[in-house]
C-alpha atoms as a PDB file:
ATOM      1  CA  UNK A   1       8.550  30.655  -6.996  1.00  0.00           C
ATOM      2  CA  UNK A   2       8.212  32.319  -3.571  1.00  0.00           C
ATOM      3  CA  UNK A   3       4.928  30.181  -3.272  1.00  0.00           C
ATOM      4  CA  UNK A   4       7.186  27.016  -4.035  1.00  0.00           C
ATOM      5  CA  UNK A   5       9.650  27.401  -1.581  1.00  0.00           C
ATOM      6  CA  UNK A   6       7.153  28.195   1.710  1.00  0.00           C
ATOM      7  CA  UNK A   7       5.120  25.808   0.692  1.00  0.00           C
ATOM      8  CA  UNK A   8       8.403  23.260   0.891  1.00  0.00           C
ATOM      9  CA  UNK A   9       9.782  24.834   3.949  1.00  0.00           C
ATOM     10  CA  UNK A  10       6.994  25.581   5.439  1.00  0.00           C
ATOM     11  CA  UNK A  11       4.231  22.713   5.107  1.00  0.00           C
ATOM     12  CA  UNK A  12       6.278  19.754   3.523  1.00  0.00           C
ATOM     13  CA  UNK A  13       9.012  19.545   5.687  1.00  0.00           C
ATOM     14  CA  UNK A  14       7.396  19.547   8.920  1.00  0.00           C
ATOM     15  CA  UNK A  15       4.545  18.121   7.652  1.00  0.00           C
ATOM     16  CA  UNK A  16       7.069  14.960   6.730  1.00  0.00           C
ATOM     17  CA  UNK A  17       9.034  14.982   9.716  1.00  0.00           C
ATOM     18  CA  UNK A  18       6.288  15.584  12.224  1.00  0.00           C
ATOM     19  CA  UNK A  19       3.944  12.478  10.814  1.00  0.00           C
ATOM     20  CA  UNK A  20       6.838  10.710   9.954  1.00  0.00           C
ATOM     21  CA  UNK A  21       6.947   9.901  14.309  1.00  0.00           C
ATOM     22  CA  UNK A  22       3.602   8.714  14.586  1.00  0.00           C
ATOM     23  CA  UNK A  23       2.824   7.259  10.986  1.00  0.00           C
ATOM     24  CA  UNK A  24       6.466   6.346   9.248  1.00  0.00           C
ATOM     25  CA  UNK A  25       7.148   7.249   5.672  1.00  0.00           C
ATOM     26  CA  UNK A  26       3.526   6.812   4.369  1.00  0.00           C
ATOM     27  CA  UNK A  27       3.535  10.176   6.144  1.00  0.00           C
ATOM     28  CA  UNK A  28       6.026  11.206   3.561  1.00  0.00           C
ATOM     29  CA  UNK A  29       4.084  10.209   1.104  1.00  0.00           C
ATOM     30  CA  UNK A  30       1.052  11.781   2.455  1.00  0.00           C
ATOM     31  CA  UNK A  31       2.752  15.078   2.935  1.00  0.00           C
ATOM     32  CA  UNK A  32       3.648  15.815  -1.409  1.00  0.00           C
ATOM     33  CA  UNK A  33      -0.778  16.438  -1.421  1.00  0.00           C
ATOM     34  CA  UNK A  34      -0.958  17.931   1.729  1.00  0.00           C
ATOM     35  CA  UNK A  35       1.556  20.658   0.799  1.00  0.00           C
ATOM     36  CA  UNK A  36       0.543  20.646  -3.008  1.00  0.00           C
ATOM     37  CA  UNK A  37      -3.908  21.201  -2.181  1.00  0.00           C
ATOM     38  CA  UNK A  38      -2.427  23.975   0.767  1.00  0.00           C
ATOM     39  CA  UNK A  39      -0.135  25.701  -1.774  1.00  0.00           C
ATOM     40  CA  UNK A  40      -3.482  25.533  -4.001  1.00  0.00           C
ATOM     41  CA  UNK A  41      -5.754  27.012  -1.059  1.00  0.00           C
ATOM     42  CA  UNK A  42      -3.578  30.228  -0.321  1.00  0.00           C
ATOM     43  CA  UNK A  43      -2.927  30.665  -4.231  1.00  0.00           C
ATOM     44  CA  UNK A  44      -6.765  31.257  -5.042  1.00  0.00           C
ATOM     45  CA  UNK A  45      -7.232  33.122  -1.961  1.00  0.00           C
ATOM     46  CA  UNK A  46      -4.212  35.141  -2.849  1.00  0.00           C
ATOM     47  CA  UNK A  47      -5.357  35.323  -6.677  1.00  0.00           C
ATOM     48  CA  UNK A  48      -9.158  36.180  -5.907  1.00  0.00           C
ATOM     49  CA  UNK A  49      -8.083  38.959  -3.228  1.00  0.00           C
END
C-alpha cells in the first residue's frame, strides 16, 4: 500500500502534470506505465535486497 501511494504521489502526478506542458494529455496517458514499470523496478530491487 505504501508502494501505491509514492508511486501516485510521487511519479504519476508529476509525471502527468510535468509532460502534460510539453506533450498534452497523451502525457497522461503515458504517465499510468511510467509509474506502474517504476513501481515494478523499486519493488524487485526492494524484494531481492
Amino acid at each position: 500500500m505504501v508502494l501505491t501511494v509514492v508511486s501516485l504521489w510521487c511519479i504519476q502526478i508529476p509525471v502527468a502534470y510535468f509532460g502534460s506542458m510539453y506533450r498534452g494529455e497523451i502525457a497522461i496517458w503515458v504517465s499510468v506505465p511510467i509509474s506502474v514499470i517504476l513501481i515494478v523496478l523499486v519493488t524487485l530491487i526492494w524484494y531481492f535486497k
